[in-house]
C-alpha atoms as a PDB file:
ATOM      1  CA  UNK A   1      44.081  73.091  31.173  1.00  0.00           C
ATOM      2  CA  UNK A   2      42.080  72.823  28.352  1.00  0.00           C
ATOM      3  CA  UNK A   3      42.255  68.780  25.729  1.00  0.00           C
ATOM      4  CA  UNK A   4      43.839  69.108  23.083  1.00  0.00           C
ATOM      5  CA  UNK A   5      41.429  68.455  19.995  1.00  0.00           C
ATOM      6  CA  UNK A   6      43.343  65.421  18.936  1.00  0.00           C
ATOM      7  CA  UNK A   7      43.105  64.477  22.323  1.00  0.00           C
ATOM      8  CA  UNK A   8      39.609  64.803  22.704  1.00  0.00           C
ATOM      9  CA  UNK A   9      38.878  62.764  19.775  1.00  0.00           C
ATOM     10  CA  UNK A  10      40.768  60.052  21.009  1.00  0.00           C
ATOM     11  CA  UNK A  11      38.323  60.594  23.872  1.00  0.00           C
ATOM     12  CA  UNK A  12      35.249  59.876  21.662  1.00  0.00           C
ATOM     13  CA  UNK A  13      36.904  57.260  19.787  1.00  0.00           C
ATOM     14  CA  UNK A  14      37.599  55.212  22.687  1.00  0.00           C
ATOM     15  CA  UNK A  15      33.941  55.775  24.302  1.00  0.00           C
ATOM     16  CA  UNK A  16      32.412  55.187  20.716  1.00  0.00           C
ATOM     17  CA  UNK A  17      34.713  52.126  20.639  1.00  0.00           C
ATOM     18  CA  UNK A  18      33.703  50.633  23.627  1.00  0.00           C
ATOM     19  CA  UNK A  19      30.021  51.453  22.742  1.00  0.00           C
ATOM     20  CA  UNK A  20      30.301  49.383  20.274  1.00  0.00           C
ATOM     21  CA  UNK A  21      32.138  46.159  22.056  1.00  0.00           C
ATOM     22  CA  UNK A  22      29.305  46.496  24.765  1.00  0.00           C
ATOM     23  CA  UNK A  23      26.168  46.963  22.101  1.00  0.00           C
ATOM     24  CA  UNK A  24      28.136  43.653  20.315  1.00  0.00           C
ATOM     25  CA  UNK A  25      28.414  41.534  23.479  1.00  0.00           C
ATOM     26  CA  UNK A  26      25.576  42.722  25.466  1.00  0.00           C
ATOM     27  CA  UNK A  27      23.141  41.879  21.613  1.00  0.00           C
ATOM     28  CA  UNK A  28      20.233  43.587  22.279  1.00  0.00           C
ATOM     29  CA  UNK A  29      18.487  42.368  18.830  1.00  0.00           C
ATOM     30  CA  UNK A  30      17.280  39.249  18.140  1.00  0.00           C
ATOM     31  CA  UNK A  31      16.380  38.177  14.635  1.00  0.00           C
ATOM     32  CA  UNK A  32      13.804  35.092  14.092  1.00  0.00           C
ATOM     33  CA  UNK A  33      13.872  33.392  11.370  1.00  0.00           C
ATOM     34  CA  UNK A  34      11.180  31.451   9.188  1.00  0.00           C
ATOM     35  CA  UNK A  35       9.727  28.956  11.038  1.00  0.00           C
ATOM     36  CA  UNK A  36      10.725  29.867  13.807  1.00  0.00           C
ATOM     37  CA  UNK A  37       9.434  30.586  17.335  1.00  0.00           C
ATOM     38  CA  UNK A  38      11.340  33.156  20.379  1.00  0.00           C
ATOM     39  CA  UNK A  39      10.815  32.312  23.845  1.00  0.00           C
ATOM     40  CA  UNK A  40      11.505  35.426  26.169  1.00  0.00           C
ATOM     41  CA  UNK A  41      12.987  34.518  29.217  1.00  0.00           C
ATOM     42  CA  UNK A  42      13.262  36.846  32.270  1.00  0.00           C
ATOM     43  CA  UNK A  43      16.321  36.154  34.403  1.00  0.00           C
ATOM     44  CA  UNK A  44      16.187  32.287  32.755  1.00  0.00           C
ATOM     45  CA  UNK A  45      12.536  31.943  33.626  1.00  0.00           C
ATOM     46  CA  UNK A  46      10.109  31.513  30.874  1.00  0.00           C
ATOM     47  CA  UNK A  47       7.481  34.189  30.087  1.00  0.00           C
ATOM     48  CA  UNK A  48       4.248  34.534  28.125  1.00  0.00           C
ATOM     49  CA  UNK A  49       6.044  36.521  25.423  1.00  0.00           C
ATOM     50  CA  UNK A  50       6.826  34.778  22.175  1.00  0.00           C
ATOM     51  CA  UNK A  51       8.294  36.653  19.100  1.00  0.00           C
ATOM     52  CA  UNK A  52       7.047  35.606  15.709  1.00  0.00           C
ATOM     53  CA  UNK A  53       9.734  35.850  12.606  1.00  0.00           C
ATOM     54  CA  UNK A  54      11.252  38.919  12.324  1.00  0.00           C
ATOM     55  CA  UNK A  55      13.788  41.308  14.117  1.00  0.00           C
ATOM     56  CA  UNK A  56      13.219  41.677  18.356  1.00  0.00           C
ATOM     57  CA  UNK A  57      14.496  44.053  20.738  1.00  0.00           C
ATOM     58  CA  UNK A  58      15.034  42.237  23.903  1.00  0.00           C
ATOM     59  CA  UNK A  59      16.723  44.317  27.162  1.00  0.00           C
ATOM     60  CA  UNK A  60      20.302  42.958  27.540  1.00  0.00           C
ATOM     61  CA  UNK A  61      21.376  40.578  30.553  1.00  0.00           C
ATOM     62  CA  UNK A  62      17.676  40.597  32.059  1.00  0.00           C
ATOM     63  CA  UNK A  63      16.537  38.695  28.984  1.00  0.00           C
ATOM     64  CA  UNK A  64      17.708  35.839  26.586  1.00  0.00           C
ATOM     65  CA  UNK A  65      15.653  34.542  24.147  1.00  0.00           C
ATOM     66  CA  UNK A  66      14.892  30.391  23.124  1.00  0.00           C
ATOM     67  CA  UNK A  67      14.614  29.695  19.683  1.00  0.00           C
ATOM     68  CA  UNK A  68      12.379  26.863  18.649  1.00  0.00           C
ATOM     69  CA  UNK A  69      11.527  25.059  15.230  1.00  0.00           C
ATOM     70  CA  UNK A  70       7.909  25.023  14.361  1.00  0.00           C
ATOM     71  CA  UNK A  71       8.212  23.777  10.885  1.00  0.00           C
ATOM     72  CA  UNK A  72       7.146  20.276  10.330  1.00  0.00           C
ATOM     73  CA  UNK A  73       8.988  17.750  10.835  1.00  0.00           C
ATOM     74  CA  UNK A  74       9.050  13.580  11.171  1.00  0.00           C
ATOM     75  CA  UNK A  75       9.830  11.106  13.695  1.00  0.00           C
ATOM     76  CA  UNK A  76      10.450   7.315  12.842  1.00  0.00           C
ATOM     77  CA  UNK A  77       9.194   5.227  15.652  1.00  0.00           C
ATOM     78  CA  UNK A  78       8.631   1.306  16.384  1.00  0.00           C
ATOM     79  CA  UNK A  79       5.977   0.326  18.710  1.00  0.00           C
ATOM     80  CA  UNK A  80       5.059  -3.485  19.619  1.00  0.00           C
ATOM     81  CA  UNK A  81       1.523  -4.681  20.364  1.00  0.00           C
ATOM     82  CA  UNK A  82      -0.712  -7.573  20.747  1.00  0.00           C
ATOM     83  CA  UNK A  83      -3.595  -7.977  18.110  1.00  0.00           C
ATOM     84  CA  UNK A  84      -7.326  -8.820  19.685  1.00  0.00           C
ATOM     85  CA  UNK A  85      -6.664 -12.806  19.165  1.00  0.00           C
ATOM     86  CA  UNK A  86      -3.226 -12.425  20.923  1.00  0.00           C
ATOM     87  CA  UNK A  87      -0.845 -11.983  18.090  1.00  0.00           C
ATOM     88  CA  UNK A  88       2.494 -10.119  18.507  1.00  0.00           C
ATOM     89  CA  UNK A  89       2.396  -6.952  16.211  1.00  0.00           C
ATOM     90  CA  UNK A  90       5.636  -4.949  15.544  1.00  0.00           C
ATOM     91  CA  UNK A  91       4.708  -1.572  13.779  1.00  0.00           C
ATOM     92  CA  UNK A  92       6.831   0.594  12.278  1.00  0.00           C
ATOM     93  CA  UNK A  93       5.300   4.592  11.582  1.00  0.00           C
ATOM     94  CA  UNK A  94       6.314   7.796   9.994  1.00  0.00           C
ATOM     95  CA  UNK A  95       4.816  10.666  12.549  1.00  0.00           C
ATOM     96  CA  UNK A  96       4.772  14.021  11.203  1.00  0.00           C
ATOM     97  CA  UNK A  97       4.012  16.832  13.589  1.00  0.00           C
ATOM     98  CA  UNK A  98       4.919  20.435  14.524  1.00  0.00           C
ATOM     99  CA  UNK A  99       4.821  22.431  17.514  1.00  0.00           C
ATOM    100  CA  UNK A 100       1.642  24.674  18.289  1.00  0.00           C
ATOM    101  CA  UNK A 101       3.146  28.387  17.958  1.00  0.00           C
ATOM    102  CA  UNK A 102       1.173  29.874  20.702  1.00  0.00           C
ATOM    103  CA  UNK A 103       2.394  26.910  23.289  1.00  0.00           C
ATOM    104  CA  UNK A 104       5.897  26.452  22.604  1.00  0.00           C
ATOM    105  CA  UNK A 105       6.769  28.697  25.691  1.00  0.00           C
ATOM    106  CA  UNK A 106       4.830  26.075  28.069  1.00  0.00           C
ATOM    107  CA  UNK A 107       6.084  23.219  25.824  1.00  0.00           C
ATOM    108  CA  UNK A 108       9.519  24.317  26.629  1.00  0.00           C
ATOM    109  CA  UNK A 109       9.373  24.933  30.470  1.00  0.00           C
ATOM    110  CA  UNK A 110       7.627  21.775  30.916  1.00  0.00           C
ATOM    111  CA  UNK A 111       9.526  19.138  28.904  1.00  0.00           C
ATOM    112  CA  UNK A 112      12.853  21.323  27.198  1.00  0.00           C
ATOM    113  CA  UNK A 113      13.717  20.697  23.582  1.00  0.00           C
ATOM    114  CA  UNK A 114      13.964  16.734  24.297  1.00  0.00           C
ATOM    115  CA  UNK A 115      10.230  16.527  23.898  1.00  0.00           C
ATOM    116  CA  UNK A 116      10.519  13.476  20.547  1.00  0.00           C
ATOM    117  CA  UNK A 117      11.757  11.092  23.402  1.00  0.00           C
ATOM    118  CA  UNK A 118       9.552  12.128  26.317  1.00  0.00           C
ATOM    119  CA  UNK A 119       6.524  12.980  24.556  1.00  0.00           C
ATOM    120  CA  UNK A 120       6.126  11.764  21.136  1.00  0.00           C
ATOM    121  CA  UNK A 121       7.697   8.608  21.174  1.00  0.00           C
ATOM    122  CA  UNK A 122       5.470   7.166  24.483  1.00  0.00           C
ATOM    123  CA  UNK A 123       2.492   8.554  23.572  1.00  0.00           C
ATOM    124  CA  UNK A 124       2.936   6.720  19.644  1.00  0.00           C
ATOM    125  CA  UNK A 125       3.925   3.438  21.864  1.00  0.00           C
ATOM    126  CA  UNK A 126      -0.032   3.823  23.095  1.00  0.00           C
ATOM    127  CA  UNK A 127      -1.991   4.964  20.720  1.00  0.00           C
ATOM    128  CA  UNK A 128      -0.652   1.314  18.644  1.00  0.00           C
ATOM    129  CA  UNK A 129      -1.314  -0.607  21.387  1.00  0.00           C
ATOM    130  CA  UNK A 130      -4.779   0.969  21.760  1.00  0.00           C
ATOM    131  CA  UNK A 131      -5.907   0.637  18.170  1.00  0.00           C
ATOM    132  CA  UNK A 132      -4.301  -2.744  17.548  1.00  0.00           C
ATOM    133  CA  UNK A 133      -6.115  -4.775  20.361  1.00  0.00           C
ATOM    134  CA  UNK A 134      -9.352  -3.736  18.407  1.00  0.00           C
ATOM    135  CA  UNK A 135      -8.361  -5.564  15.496  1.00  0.00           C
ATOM    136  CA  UNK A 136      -6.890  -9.481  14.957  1.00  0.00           C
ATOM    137  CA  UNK A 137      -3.828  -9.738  13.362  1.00  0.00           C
ATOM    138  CA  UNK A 138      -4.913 -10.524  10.186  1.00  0.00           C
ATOM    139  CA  UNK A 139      -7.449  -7.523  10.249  1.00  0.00           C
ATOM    140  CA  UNK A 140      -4.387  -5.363  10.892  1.00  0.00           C
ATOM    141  CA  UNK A 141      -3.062  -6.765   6.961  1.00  0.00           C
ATOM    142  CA  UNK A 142      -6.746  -6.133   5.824  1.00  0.00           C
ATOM    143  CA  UNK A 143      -7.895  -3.251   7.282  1.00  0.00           C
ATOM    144  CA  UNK A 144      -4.721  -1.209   7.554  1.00  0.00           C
ATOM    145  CA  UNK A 145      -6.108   1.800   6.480  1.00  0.00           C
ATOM    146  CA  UNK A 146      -8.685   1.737   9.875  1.00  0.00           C
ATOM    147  CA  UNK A 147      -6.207   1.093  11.739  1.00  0.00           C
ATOM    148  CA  UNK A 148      -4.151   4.127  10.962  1.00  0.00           C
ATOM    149  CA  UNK A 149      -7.245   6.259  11.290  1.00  0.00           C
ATOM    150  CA  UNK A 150      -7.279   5.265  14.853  1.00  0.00           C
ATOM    151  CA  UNK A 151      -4.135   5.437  15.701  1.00  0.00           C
ATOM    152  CA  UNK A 152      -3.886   9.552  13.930  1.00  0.00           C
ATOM    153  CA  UNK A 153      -7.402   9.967  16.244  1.00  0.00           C
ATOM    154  CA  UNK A 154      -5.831   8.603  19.473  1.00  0.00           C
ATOM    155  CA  UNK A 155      -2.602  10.449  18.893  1.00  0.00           C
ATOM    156  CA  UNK A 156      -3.867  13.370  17.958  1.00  0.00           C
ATOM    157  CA  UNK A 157      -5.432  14.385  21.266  1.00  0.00           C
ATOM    158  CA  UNK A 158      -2.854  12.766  23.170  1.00  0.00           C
ATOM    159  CA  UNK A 159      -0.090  15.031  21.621  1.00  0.00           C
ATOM    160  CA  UNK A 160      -2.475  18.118  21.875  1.00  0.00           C
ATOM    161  CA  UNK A 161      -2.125  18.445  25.735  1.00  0.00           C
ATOM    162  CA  UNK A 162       1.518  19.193  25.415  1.00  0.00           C
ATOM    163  CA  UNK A 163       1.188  21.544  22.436  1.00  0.00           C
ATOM    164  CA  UNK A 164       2.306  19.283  19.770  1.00  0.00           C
ATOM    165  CA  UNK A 165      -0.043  19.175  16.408  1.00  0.00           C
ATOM    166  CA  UNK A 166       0.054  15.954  14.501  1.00  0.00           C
ATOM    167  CA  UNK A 167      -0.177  16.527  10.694  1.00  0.00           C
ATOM    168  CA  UNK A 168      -0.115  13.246   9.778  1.00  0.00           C
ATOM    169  CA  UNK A 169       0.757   9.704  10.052  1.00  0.00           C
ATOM    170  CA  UNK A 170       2.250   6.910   7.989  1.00  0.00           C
ATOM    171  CA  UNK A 171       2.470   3.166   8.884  1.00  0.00           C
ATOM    172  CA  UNK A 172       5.749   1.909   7.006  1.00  0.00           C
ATOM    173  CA  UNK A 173       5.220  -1.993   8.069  1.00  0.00           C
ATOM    174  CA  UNK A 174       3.999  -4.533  10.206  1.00  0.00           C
ATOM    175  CA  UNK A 175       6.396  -7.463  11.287  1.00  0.00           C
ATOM    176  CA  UNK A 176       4.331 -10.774  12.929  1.00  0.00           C
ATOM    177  CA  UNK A 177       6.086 -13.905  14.898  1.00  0.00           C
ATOM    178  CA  UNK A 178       7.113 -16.830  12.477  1.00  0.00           C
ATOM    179  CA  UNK A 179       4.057 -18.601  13.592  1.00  0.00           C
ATOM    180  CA  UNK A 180       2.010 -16.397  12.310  1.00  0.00           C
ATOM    181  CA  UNK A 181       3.767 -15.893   9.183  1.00  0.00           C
ATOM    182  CA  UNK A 182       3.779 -19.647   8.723  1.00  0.00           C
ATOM    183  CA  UNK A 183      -0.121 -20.293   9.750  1.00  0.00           C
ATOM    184  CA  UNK A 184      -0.588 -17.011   6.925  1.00  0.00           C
ATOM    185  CA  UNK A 185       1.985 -18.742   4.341  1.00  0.00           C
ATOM    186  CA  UNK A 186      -0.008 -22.586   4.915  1.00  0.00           C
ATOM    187  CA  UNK A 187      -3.515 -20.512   4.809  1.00  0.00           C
ATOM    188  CA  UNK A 188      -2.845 -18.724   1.708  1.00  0.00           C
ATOM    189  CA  UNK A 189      -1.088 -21.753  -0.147  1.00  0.00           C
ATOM    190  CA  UNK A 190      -4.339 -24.133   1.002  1.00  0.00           C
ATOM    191  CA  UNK A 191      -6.401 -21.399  -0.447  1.00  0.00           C
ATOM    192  CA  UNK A 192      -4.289 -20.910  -3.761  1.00  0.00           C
ATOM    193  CA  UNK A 193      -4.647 -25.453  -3.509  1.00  0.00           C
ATOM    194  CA  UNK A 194      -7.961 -25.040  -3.290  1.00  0.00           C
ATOM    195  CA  UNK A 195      -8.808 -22.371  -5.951  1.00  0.00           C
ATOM    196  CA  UNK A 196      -6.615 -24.529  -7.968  1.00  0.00           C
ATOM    197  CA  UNK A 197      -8.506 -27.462  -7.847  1.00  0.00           C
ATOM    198  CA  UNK A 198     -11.975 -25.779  -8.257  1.00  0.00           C
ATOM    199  CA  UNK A 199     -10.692 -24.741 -11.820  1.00  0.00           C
ATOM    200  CA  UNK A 200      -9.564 -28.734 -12.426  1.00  0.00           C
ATOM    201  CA  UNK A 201     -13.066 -29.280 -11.559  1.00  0.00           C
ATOM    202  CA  UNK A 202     -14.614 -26.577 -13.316  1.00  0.00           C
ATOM    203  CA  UNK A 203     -12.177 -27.929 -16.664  1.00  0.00           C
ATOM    204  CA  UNK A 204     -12.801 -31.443 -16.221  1.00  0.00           C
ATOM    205  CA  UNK A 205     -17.225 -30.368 -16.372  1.00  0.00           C
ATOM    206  CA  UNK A 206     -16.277 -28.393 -19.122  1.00  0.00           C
ATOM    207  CA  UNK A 207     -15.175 -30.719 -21.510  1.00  0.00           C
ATOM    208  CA  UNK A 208     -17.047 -34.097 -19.993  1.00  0.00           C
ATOM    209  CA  UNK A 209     -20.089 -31.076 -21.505  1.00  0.00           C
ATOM    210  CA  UNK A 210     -17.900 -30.912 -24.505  1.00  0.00           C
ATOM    211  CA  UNK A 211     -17.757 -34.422 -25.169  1.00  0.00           C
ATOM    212  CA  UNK A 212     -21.816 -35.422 -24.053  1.00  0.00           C
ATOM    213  CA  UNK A 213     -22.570 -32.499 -26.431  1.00  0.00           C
ATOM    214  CA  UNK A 214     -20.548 -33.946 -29.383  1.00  0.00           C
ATOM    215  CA  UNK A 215     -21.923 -37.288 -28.770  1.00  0.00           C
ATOM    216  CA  UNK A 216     -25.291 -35.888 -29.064  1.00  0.00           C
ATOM    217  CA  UNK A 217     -24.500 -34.064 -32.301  1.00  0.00           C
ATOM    218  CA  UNK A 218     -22.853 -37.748 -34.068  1.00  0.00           C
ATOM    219  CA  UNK A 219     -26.039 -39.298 -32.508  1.00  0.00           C
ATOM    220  CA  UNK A 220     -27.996 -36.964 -34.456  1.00  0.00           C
ATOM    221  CA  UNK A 221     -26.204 -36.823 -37.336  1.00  0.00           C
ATOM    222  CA  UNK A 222     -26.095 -40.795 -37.606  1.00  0.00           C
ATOM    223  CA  UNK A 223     -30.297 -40.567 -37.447  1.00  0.00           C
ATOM    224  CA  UNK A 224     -30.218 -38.631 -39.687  1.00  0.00           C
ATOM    225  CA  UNK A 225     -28.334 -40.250 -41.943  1.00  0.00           C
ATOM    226  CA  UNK A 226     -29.846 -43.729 -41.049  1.00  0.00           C
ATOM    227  CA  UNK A 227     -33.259 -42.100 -41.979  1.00  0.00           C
ATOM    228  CA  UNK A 228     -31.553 -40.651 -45.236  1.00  0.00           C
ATOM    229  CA  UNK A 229     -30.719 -44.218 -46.076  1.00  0.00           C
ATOM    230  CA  UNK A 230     -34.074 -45.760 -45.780  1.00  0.00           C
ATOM    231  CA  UNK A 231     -35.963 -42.620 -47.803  1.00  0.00           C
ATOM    232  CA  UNK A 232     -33.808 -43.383 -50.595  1.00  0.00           C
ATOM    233  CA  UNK A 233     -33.807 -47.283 -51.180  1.00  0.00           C
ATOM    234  CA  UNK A 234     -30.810 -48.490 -48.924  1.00  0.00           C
ATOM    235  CA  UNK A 235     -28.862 -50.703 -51.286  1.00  0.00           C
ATOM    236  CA  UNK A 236     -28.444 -48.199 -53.849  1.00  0.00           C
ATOM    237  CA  UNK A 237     -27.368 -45.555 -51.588  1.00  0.00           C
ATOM    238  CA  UNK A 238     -25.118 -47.339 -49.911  1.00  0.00           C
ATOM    239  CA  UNK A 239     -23.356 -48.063 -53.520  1.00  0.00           C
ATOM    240  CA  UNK A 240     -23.064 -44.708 -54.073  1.00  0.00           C
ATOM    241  CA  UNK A 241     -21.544 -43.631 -51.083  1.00  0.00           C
ATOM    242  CA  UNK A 242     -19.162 -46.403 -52.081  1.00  0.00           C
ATOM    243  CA  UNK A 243     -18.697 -45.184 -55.514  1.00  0.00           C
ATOM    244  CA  UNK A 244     -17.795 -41.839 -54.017  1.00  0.00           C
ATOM    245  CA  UNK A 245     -15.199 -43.196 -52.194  1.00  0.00           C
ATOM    246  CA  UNK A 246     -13.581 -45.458 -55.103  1.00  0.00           C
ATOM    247  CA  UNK A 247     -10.531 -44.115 -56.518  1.00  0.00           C
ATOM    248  CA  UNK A 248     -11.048 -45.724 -60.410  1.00  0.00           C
ATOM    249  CA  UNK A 249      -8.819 -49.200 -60.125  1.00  0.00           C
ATOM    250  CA  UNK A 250     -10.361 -52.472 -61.109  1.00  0.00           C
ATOM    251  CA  UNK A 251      -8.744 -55.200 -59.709  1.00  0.00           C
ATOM    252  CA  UNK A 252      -5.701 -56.693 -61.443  1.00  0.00           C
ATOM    253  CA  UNK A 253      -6.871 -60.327 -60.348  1.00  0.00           C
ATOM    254  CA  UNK A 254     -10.597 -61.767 -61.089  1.00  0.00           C
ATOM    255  CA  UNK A 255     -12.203 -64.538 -58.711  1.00  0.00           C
ATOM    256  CA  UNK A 256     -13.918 -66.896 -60.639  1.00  0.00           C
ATOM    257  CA  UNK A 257     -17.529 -66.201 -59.893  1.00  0.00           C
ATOM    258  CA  UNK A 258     -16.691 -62.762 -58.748  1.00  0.00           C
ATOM    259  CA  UNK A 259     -17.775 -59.702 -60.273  1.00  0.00           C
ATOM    260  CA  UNK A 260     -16.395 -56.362 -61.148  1.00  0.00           C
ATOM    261  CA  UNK A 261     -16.890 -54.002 -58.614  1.00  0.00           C
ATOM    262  CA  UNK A 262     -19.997 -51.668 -59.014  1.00  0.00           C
ATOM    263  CA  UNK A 263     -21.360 -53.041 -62.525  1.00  0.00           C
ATOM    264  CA  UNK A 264     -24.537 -54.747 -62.739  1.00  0.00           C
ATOM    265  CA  UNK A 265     -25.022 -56.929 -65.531  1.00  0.00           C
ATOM    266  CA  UNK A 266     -28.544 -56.752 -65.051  1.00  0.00           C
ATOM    267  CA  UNK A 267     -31.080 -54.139 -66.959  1.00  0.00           C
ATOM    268  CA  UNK A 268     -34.467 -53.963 -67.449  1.00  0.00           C
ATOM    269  CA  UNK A 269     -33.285 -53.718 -71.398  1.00  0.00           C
ATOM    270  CA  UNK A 270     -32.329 -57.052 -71.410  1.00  0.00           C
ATOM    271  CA  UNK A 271     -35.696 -59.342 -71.351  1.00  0.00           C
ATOM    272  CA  UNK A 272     -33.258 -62.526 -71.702  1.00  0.00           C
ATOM    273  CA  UNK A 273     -32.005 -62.142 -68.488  1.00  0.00           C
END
């Protein structure tokens, strides 16, 4: 007996249908996206095959596929140390870093996706220490910029091994113990005490040069004047200076025996006299 052709398309619908609902579940495609790594695993094991961005054919139930992030990203992590003259150091840093794209499959069957805690976060811990017991603590305020640089140097390699690249870091603070902070507050304030006084001193100079400078000057100016004086008869030029300074008033009231202020009776003119 022959299917009807209604029948038979019923046939192909269903097969077509179920097609489908197994090409949907079983997802033989795989699409990565930007910045983005695929591991290939075989039967859950990891592989040497890594898909770059773009769409993947993978075989369905024998392989699954890992996605991992290779953009860059940042991890915030506080590490405590002791400076080279014992001083407690609490550092706080900025770590950016990405994962190598050729070594994600190894990164991921040896540490998982949890590598920021197990890899990145120890390995920051000692590169700080490492760097910071070259310095003293107050070399760590001065020369924060070396330190940095050795802290990116040691970290660098140390993330390497596992396939993490450090871009860069940044160190966001230091933190000291109160004794420290007190010994830098006393140092600075004797310094600021001392610089202080130095400009007292240097004012004080100044103006004690000031005065022995203006004393000179009246000194001179009084020889000079002295000398003035004799050159040009003494008496007579000291009545001058005193008729300069006379403002035109006789006295109201005579002295008997006195004389009026600046007149001489006497002349040459007068041979009585």
């Amino acid at each position: 007996m022959s299917m009807s052709n209604s029948t038979k398309w019923t046939v192909v619908g269903c097969v077509a249908f179920v097609g489908l609902l197994l090409f949907i579940i079983l997802n033989p495609f795989v699409i990565i996206q930007a910045g983005e790594r695929g591991i290939v695993m075989n039967w859950g094991a990891v592989s040497d095959v890594v898909y770059d961005e773009g769409l993947h054919f993978r075989m369905p139930v024998v392989q699954s596929v890992k996605v991992m992030n290779v953009q860059i990203q940042k991890e915030s992590v506080k590490a405590g140390a002791a400076s080279r003259d014992l001083q407690e150091v609490q550092t706080a840093l900025a770590v950016n870093f990405h994962l190598d794209p050729m070594a994600v499959n190894k990164l991921y069957q040896t540490v998982g996706t949890d590598f920021q805690r197990r890899i990145i976060d120890p390995a920051v811990q000692e590169a700080v220490k490492a760097a910071t017991a070259k310095y003293t603590a107050e070399e760590v305020i001065t020369k924060r910029q070396l330190v940095r640089e050795d802290i990116k140097s040691l970290l660098t390699v140390r993330l390497a091994k596992d396939g993490i690249i450090l871009d860069e870091i940044s160190i966001t603070d230091f933190n000291f113990s109160s004794s420290f902070n007190q010994a830098i507050e006393a140092k600075v304030t004797a310094e600021q005490n001392a610089l202080r006084a130095k400009n007292d001193l240097q004012k004080v100079k100044m103006e004690a040069e000031q005065r022995v400078a203006q004393a000179k000057a009246e000194a001179e100016a009084i020889r000079i004047q002295a000398e003035s004086i004799s050159a040009q008869g003494g008496a007579e030029y000291v009545q001058l200076k005193a008729i300069e300074k006379w403002n035109g008033i006789l006295p109201t009231q005579m002295i008997p025996g006195g004389t009026v202020p600046f007149i001489n009776l006497k002349s040459e003119g007068n041979p009585g006299e």
